[in-house]
Protein backbone atom coordinates (compact mmCIF):
# COMPACT_ATOMS: atom_id res chain seq x y z
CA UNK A 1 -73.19 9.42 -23.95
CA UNK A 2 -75.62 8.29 -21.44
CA UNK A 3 -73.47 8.80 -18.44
CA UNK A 4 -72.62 12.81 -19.22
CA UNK A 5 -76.24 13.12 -19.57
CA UNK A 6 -77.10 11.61 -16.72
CA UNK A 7 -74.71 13.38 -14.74
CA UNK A 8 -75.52 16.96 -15.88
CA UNK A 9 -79.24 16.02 -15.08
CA UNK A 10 -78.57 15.09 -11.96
CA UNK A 11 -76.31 17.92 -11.35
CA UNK A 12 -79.17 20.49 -12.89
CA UNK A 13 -81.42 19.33 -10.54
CA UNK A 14 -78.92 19.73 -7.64
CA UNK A 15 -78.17 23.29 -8.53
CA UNK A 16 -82.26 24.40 -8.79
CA UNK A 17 -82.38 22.49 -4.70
CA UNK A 18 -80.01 24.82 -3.49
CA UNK A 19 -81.46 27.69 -2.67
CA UNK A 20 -78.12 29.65 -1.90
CA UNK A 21 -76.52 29.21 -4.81
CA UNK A 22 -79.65 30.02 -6.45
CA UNK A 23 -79.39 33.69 -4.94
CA UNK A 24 -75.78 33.72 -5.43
CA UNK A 25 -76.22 33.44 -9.23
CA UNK A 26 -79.14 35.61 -9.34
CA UNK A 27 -77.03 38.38 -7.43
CA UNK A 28 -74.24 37.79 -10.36
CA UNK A 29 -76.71 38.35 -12.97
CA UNK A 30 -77.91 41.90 -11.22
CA UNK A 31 -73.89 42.98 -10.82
CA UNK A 32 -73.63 41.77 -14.81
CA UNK A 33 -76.65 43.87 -16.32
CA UNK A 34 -76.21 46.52 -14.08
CA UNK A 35 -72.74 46.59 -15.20
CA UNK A 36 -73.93 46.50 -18.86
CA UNK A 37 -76.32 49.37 -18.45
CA UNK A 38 -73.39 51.54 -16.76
CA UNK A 39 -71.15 51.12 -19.29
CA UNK A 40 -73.77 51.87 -22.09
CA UNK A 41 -74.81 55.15 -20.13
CA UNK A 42 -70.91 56.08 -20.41
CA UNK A 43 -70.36 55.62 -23.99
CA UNK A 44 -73.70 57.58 -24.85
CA UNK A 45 -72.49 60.28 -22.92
CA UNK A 46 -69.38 60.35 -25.24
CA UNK A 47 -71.35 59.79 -28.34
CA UNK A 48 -73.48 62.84 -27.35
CA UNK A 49 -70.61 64.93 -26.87
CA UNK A 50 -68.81 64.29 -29.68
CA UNK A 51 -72.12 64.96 -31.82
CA UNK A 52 -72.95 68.09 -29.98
CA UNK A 53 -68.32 69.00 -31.02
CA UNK A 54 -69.39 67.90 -34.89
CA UNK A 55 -72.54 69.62 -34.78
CA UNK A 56 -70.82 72.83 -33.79
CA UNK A 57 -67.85 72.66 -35.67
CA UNK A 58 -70.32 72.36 -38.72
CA UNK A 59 -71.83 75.17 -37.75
CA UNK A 60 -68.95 77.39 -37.58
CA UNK A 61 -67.52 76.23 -41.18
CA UNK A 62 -71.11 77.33 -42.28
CA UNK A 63 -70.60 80.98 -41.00
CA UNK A 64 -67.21 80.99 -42.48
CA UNK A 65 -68.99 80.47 -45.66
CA UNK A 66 -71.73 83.37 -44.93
CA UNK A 67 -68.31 85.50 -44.98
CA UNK A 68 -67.93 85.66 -48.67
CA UNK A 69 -71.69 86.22 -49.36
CA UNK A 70 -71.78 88.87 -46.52
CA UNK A 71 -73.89 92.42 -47.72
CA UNK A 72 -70.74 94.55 -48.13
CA UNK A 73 -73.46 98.08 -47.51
CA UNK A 74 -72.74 97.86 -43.77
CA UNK A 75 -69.91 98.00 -41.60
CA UNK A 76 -70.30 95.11 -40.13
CA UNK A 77 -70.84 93.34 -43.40
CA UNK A 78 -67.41 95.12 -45.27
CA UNK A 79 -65.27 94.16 -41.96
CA UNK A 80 -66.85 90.24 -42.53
CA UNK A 81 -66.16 90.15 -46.23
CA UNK A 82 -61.96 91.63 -45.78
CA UNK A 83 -62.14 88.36 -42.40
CA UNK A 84 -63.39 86.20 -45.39
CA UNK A 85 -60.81 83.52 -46.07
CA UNK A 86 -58.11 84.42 -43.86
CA UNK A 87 -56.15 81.18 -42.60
CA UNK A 88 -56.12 83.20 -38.42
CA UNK A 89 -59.83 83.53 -38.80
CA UNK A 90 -60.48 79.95 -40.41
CA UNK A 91 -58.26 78.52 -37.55
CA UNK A 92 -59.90 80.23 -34.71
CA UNK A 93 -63.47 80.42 -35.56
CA UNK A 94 -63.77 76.52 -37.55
CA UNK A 95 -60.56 74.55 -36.35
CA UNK A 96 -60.44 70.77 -38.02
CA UNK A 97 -61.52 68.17 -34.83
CA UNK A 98 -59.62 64.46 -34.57
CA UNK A 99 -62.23 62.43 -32.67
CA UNK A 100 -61.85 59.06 -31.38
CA UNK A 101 -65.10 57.31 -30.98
CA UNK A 102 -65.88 54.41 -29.20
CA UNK A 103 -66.11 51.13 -30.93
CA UNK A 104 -69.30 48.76 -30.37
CA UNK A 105 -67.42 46.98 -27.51
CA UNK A 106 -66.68 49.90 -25.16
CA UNK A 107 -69.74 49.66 -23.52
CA UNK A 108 -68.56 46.40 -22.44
CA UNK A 109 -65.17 47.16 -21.31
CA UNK A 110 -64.73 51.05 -20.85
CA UNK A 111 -60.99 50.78 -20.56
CA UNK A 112 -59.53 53.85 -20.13
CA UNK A 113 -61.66 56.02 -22.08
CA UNK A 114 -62.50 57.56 -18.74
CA UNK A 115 -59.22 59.15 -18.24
CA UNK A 116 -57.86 59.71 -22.24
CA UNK A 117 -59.17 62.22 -24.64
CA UNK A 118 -61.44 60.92 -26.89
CA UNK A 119 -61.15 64.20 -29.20
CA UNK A 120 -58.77 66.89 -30.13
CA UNK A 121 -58.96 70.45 -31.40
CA UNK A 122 -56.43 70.75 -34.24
CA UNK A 123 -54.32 73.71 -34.57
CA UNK A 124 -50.84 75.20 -36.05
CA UNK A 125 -50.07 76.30 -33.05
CA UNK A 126 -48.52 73.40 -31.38
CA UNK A 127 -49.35 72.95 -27.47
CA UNK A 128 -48.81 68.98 -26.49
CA UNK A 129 -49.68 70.15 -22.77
CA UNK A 130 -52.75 72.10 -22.62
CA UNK A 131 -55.41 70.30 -24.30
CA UNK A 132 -58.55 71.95 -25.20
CA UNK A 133 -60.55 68.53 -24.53
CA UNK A 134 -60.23 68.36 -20.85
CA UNK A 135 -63.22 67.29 -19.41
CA UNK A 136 -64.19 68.19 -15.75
CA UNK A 137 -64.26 64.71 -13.82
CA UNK A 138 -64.66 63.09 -10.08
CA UNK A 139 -61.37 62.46 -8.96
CA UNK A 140 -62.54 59.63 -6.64
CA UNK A 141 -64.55 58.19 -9.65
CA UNK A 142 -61.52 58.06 -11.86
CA UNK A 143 -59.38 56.64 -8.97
CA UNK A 144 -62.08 54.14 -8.52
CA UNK A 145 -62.51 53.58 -12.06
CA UNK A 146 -66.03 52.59 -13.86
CA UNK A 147 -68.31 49.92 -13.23
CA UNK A 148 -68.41 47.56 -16.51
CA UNK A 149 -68.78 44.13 -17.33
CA UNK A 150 -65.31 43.59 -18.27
CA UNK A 151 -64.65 43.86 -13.94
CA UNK A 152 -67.41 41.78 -13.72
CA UNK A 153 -65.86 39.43 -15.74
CA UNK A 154 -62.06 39.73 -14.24
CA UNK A 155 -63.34 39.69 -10.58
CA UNK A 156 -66.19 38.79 -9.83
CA UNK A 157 -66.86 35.59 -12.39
CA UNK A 158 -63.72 33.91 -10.70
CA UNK A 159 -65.81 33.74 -7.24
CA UNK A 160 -68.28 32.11 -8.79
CA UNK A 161 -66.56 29.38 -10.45
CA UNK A 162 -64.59 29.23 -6.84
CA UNK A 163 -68.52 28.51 -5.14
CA UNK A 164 -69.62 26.40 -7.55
CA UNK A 165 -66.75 23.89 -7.76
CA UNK A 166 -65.03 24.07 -4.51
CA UNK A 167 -66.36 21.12 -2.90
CA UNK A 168 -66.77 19.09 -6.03
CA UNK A 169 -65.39 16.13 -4.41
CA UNK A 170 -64.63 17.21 -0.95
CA UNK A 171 -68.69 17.32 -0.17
CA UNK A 172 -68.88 13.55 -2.18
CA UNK A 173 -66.23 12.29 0.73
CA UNK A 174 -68.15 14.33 3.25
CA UNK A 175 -71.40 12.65 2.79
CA UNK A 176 -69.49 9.54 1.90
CA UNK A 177 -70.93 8.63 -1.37
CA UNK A 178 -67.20 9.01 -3.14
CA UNK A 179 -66.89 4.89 -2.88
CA UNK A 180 -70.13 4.06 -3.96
CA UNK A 181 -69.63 6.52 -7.32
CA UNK A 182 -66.15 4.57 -7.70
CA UNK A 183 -68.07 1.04 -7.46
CA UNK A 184 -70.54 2.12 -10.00
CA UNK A 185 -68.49 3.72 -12.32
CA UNK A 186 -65.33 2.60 -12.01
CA UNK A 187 -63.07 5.54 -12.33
CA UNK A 188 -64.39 8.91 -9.98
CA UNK A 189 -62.26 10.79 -11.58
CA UNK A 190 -64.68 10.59 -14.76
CA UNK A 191 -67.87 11.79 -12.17
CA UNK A 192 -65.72 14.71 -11.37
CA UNK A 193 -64.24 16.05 -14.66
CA UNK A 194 -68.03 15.79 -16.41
CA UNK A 195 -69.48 17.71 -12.97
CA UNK A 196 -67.09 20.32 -13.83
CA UNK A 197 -67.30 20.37 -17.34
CA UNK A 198 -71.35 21.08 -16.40
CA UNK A 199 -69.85 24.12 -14.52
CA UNK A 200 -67.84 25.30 -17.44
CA UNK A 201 -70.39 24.92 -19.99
CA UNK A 202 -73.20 26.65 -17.44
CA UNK A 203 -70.89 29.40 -16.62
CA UNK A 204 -69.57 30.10 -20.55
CA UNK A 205 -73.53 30.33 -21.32
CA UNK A 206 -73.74 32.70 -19.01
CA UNK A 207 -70.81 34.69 -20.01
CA UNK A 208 -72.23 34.13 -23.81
CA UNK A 209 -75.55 35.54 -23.04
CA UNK A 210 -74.52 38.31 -21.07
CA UNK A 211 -71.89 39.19 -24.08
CA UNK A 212 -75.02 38.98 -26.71
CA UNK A 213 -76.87 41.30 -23.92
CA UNK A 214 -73.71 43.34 -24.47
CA UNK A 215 -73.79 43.45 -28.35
CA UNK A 216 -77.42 43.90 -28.63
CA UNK A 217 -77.61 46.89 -26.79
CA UNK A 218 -74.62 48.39 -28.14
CA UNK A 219 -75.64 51.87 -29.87
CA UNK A 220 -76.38 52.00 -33.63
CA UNK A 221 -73.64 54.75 -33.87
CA UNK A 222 -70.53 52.52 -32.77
CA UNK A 223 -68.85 49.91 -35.18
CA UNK A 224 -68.94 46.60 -34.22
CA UNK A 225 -67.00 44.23 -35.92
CA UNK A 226 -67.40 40.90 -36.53
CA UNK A 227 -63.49 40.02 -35.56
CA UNK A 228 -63.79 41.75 -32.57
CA UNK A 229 -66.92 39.68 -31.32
CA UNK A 230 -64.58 36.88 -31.80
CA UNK A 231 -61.84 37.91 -30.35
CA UNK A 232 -64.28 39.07 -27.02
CA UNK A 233 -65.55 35.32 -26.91
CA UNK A 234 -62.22 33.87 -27.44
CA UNK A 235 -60.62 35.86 -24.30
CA UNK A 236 -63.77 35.89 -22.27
CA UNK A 237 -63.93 31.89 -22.74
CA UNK A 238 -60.30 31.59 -22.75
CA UNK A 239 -60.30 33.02 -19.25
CA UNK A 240 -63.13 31.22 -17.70
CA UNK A 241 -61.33 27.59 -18.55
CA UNK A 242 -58.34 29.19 -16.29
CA UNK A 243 -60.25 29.15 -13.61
CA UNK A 244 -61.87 25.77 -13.71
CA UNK A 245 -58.57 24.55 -14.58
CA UNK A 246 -57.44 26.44 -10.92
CA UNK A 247 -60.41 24.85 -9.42
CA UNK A 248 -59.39 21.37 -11.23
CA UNK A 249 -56.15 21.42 -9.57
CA UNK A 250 -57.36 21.79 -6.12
CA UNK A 251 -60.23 19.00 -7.02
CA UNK A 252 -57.47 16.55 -8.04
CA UNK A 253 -55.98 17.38 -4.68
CA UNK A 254 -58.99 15.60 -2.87
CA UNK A 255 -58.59 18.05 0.06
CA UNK A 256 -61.54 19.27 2.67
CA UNK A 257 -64.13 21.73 1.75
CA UNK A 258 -62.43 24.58 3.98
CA UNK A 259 -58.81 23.85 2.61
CA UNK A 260 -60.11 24.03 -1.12
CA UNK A 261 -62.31 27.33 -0.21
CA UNK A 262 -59.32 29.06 1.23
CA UNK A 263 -56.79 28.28 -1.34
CA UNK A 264 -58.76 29.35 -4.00
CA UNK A 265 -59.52 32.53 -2.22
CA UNK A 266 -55.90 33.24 -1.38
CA UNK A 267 -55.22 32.67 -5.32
CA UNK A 268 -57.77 35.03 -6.61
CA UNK A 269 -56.39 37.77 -3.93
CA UNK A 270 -53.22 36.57 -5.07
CA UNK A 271 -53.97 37.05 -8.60
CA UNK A 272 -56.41 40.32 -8.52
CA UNK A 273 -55.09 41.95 -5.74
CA UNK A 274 -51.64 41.25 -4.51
CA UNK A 275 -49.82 40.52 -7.60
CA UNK A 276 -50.73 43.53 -9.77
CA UNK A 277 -50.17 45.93 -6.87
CA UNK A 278 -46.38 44.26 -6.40
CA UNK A 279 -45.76 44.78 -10.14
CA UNK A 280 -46.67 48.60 -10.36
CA UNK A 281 -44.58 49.29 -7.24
CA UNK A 282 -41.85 47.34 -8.99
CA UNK A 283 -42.55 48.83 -11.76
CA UNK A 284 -42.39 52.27 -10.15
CA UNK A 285 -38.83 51.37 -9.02
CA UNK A 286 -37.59 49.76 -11.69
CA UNK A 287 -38.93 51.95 -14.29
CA UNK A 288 -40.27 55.43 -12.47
CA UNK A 289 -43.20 57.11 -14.18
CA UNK A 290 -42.09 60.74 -15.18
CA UNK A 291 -43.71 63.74 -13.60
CA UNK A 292 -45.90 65.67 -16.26
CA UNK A 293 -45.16 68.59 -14.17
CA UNK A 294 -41.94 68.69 -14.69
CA UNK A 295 -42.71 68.63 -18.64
CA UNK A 296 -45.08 71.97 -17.56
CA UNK A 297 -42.38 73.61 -16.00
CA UNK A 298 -40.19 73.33 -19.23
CA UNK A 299 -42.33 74.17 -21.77
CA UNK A 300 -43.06 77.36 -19.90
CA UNK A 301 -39.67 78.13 -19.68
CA UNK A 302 -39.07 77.00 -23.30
CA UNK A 303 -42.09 79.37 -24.65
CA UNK A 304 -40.56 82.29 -22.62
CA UNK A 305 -37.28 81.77 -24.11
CA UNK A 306 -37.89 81.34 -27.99
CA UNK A 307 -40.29 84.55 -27.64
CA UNK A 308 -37.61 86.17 -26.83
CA UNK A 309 -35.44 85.43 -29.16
CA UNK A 310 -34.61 88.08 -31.48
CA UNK A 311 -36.82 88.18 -34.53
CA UNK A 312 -33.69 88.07 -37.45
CA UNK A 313 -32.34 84.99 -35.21
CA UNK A 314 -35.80 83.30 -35.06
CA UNK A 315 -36.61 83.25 -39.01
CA UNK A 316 -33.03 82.71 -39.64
CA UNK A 317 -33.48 79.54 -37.47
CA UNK A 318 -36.90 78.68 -38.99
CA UNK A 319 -35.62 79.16 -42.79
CA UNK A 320 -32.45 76.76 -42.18
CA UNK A 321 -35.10 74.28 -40.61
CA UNK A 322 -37.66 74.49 -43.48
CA UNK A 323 -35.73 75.36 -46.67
CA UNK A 324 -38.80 74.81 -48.62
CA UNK A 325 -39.85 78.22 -47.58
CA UNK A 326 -37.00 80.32 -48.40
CA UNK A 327 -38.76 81.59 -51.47
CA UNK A 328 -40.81 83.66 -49.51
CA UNK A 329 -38.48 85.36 -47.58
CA UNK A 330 -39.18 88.90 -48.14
CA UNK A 331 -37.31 92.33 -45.87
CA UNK A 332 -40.50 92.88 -44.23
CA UNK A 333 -39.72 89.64 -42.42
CA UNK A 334 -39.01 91.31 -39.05
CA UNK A 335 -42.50 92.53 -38.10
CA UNK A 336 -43.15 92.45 -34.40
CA UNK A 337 -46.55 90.86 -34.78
CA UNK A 338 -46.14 89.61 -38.69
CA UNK A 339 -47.25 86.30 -39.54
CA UNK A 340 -43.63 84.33 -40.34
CA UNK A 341 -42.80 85.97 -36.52
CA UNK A 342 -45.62 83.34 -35.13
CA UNK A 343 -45.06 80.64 -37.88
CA UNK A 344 -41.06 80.59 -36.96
CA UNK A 345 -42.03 80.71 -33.12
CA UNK A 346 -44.43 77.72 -32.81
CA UNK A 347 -42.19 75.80 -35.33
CA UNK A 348 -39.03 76.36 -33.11
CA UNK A 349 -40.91 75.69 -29.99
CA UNK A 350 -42.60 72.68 -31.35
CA UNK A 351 -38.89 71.27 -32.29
CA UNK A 352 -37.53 72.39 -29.07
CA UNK A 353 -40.33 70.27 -27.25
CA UNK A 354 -39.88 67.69 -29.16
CA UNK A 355 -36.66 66.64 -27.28
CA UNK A 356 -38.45 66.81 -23.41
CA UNK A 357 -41.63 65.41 -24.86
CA UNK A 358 -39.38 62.47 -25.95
CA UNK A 359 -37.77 61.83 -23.27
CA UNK A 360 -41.30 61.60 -21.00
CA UNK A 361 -42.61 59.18 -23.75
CA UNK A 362 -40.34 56.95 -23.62
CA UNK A 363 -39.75 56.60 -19.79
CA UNK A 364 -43.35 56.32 -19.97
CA UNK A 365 -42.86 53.75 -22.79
CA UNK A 366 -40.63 51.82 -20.54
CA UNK A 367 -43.14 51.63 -17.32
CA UNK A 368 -45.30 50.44 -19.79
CA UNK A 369 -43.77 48.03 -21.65
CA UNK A 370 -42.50 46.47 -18.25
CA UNK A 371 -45.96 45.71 -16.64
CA UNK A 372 -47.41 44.53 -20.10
CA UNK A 373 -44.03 42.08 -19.84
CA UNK A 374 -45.62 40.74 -16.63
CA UNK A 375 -48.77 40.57 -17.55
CA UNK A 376 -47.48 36.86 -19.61
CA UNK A 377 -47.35 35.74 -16.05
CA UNK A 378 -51.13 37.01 -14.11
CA UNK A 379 -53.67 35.48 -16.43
CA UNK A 380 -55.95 38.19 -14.58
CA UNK A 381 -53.81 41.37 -15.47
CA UNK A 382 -53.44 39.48 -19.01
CA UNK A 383 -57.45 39.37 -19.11
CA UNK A 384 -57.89 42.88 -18.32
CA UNK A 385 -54.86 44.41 -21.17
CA UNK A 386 -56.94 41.74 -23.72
CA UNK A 387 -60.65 42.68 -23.20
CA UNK A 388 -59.06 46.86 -23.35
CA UNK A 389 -57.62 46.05 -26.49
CA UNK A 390 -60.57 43.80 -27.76
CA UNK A 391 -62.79 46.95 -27.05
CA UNK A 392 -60.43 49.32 -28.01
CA UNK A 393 -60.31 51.12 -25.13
CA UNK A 394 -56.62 50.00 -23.84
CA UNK A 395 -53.73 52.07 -23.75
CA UNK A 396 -51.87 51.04 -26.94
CA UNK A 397 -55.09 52.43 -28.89
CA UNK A 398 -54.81 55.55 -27.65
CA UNK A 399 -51.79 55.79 -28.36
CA UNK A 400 -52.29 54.76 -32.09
CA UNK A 401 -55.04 57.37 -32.24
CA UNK A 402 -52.96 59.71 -30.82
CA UNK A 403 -49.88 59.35 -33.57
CA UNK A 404 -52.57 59.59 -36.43
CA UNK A 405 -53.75 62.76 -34.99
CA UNK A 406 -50.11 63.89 -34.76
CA UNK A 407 -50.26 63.42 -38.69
CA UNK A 408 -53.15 64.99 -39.45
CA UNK A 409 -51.97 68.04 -37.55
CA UNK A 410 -48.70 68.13 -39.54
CA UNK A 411 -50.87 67.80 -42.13
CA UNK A 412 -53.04 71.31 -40.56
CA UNK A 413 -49.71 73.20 -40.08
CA UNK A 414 -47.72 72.63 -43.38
CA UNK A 415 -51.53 73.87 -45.15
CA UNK A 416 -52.00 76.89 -42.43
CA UNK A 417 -48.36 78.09 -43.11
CA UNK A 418 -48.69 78.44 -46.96
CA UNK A 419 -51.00 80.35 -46.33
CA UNK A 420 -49.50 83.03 -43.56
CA UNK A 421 -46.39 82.84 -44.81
CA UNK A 422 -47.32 84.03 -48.39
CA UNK A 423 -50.03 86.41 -46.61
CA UNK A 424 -52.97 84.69 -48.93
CA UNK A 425 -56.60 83.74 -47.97
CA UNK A 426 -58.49 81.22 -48.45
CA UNK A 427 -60.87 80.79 -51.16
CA UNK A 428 -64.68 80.01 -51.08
CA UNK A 429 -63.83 76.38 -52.43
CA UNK A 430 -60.80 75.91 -50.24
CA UNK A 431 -63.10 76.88 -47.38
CA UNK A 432 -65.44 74.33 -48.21
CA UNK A 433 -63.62 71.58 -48.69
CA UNK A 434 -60.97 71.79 -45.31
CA UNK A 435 -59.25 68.86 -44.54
CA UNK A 436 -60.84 66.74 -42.38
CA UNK A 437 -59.67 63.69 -40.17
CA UNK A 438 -59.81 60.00 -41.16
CA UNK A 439 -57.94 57.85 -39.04
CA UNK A 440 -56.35 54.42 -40.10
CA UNK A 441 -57.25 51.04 -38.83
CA UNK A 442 -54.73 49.24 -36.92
CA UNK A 443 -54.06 46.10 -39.29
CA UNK A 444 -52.03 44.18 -36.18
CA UNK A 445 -54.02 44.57 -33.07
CA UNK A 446 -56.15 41.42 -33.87
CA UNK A 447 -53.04 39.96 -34.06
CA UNK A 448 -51.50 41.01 -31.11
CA UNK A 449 -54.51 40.16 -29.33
CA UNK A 450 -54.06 36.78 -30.48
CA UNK A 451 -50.23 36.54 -29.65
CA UNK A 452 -51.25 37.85 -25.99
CA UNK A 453 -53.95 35.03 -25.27
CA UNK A 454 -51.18 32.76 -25.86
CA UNK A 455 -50.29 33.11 -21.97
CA UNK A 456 -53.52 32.26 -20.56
CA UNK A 457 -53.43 29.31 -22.62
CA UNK A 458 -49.99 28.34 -21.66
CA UNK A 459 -51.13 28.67 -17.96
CA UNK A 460 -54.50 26.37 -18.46
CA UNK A 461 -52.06 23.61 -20.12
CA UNK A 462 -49.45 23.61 -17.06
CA UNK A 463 -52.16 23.59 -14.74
CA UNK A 464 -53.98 20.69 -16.85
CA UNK A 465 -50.37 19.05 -16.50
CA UNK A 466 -49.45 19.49 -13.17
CA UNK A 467 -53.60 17.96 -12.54
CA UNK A 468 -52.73 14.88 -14.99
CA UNK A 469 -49.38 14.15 -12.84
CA UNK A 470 -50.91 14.28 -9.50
CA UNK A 471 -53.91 12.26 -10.52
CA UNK A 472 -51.55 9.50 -11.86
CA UNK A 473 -49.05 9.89 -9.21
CA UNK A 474 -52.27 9.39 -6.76
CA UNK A 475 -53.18 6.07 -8.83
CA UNK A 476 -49.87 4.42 -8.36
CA UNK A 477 -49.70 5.04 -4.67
CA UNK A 478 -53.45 3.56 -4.55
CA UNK A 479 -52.18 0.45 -6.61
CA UNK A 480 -49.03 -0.40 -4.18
CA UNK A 481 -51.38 -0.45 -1.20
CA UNK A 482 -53.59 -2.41 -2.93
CA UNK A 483 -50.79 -4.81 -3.93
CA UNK A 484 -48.66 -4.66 -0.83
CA UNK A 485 -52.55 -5.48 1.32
CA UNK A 486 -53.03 -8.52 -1.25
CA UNK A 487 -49.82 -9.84 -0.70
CA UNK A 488 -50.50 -9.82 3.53
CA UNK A 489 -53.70 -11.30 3.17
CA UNK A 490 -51.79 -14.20 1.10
C-alpha cells in the first residue's frame, strides 16, 4: 500500500505545480456549473408553465361549477344554467390536460424536452397534427440544442482525461527518468497504471461532485428517484473508465507526446463528430425519415373528404364501426349540425388517419431503431441515448408518454360520446369529479438502461485486452534482446 500512496502524493503535488492544467480544470468546472445552472433555468421554465396550464385548467372546472348555482333572474344567468353540464361546453371551456413533467434528472440532461411536448390538451375531437401545445422557439437554439451537463459530460470530460494522461509515459522517457522508475520498482508498467488510476479516481470525484451539485439543486417539484441516481453514476462512471481505458491503450503504446496527443484527438473527433454524422446520413439512406408534411397534406384532404360524405352514409359507417351504439340510433339522426353528425365524423376521420399516421410511425420507427442499433458500437452516441433515458428525457419516453396519453384520450372520447350521442348533460357530481390523467411508470426502462451499458463495457474490456496483449507482446520482445545480448557477450 505504500507505493500507491506514494505515487498519488507525488502525483497531487505535480498536478497543484502546473499551473496550466490548473486553469484547464478550473475552466472545466465553470463549463460544468454553468451547464448545471442552464439546465435548471430550463426545467423551471417548464415547471412554471405547466403550473400556470393546471392553475388555469382549475380555474375553468371551477366556473363550470358556478354554472349550476348561477342566479337564474337574469339573462345572462338562465342562458348559464341551460350551458350547465353540457359535454360541448365542458370540452371547450375545462378540457382534461396530459402533462409530462420533468423528472429530478432533467436538469442534468435536458434531452429532448426542448423539441417534444411536454403537455397535451385532451379532446374528442381527434387532431394528431395540430397540437395545441406548440410552443414558440429559436430555431437556431433548437438546431444548436441546450447547454447541459450531460454535453459536458459526452464532450468535453473526454478532453480532459486526453490532457491529463497523454504524456503519462511519453514525458517520463522525455525527461529520461523511465529507467530509473524501472530500477526502483521493478516493473514501470505498475508506476503507470497507479498514475492513471490517480486520474480516474480524480476525474470520477469530479464527475461525483458535480452530479451531487446536480441532485441538490434539482427543484422540490421533480421526482427523483433513488434508481435513477444509480443508474446516472453507473453510466457517468461507466463512461469515464472508456476513456482512460482509450488513453491506456495509447500509454501501453510508449509513443511520443505529439503522436499520443493527436491520436487521441482524432478518436474523440472520430467518436463525437465523424461517426454519428456518418450514421444519420446512413441512416437517412438506408432508412429515410418521412416528411410530416406530407402527413399535413393528407389529413387535409382526408377531413375534406369524410365532411363530405353524405350524412346517412357517415352514421351508417360509424354504427357498423361501433355497434355498441346502435341503441341510440334514433330518425332524427341526419341533422346537418346534430351531435352523432360530429361524433361519426371525427370517429371516421380518426380511423381513416390511423392508416397514414401508421405508416409515418413506423418509418420513423425504423430510422430510429437503426441508429439506436449503432449506437452498441460509439460508446459516445451510447452515452448520450443512456444519460436521455436515465433522465427521462430521451426519445423512447416520449414516446411512452405519448401512448398513455393516447389512452387516456380514448378514455375522453368513449365518456364525451355517451354523452352527445344520447343528447344528456352532465351532472354537478360528474362535473366535479372529470377524469383526470395518471400516467404509468415504465417498469423496463431501468432495465433497458442496464442492457444498453452493456456496450460500453464490452468496449472498456477489448480495449483492456488489446492493452494486456501489447504489453506482454512488448515483454517478450524485451526478453529475446536481453537473451540474444547475453549470449554475445558470452
Amino acid at each position: 500500500m505504500q507505493l500507491p500512496i506514494l505515487i498519488f502524493r507525488f502525483e497531487w503535488r505535480q498536478f497543484l505545480r502546473q499551473p496550466v492544467q490548473l486553469f484547464l480544470l478550473l475552466f472545466f468546472l465553470l463549463m460544468s456549473l454553468y451547464s448545471l445552472y442552464n439546465g435548471q433555468r430550463f426545467v423551471e421554465s417548464q415547471l412554471t408553465g405547466l403550473d400556470t396550464l393546471v392553475n388555469n385548467q382549475q380555474a375553468h372546472v371551477q366556473e363550470l361549477i358556478s354554472r349550476f348555482h348561477t342566479d337564474t333572474t337574469t339573462a345572462k344567468g338562465k342562458m348559464l344554467a341551460r350551458q350547465a353540464g353540457l359535454p360541448q361546453v365542458v370540452e371547450f371551456k375545462a378540457p382534461p390536460i396530459a402533462t409530462n413533467p420533468p423528472a429530478g434528472l432533467a436538469l442534468m440532461a435536458i434531452g429532448q424536452r426542448d423539441l417534444l411536448p411536454y403537455f397535451d390538451i385532451i379532446s374528442s375531437k381527434r387532431d394528431v397534427l395540430t397540437p395545441p401545445n406548440a410552443e414558440i422557439a429559436n430555431p437556431e437554439k433548437l438546431a444548436s440544442g441546450n447547454f447541459d451537463f450531460s454535453f459536458v459530460l459526452i464532450y468535453l470530460f473526454p478532453l480532459l482525461i486526453i490532457i491529463l494522461s497523454y504524456d503519462l509515459f511519453s514525458r517520463e522517457a522525455e525527461q529520461q527518468t523511465d529507467r530509473l522508475l524501472a530500477v526502483q520498482s521493478g516493473e514501470i508498467k505498475c508506476i503507470l497504471f497507479h498514475k492513471i488510476l490517480f486520474r480516474l479516481l480524480f476525474v470520477s470525484l469530479l464527475t461525483n461532485i458535480l452530479s451531487f451539485i446536480g441532485l441538490f439543486i434539482h427543484p422540490a417539484s421533480t421526482a427523483l428517484h433513488l434508481p435513477d441516481v444509480l443508474l446516472w453514476f453507473l453510466v457517468t462512471n461507466s463512461y469515464l473508465l472508456f476513456w482512460f481505458a482509450v488513453c491506456w491503450l495509447m500509454i501501453i503504446l510508449r509513443k511520443s507526446s505529439q503522436l499520443n496527443a493527436l491520436v487521441l484527438l482524432g478518436i474523440w473527433l472520430l467518436l463525437t463528430l465523424i461517426l454519428p454524422a456518418v450514421m444519420n446520413k446512413i441512416a437517412a439512406l438506408k432508412h429515410p425519415m418521412p416528411l410530416r408534411t406530407e402527413l399535413v397534406s393528407s389529413q387535409r384532404e382526408t377531413m375534406v373528404h369524410t365532411w363530405e360524405m353524405p350524412i346517412p352514409g357517415l352514421l351508417q359507417e360509424f354504427y357498423r364501426n361501433n355497434p355498441q351504439y346502435l341503441s341510440l340510433k334514433t330518425d332524427g339522426d341526419t341533422a346537418i349540425y346534430g351531435n352523432k353528425r360530429f361524433v361519426a365524423y371525427y370517429d371516421l376521420l380518426g380511423r381513416r388517419m390511423n392508416k397514414n399516421v401508421q405508416e409515418y410511425t413506423t418509418a420513423a420507427a425504423k430510422h430510429n431503431a437503426w441508429l439506436s442499433q449503432m449506437a452498441w458500437f460509439n460508446p459516445v452516441a451510447q452515452m448520450q441515448a443512456l444519460l436521455n433515458s436515465t433522465a427521462k428525457t430521451g426519445l423512447s419516453d416520449y414516446l411512452y408518454y405519448q401512448n398513455q396519453t393516447s389512452i387516456f384520450q380514448n378514455q375522453w372520447v368513449k365518456l364525451m360520446n355517451s354523452y352527445l350521442l344520447s343528447n344528456k348533460k352532465l351532472s354537478l357530481a360528474e362535473v366535479q369529479h372529470l377524469p383526470t390523467f395518471h400516467p404509468a411508470e415504465d417498469q423496463t426502462r431501468a432495465l433497458r438502461i442496464l442492457i444498453s451499458t452493456l456496450s460500453i463495457w464490452l468496449a472498456i474490456l477489448f480495449l483492456l485486452l488489446v492493452a494486456r496483449q501489447l504489453s506482454l507482446s512488448k515483454k517478450k520482445q524485451v526478453r529475446i534482446i536481453h537473451n540474444s545480448t547475453n549470449c554475445h557477450t558470452k
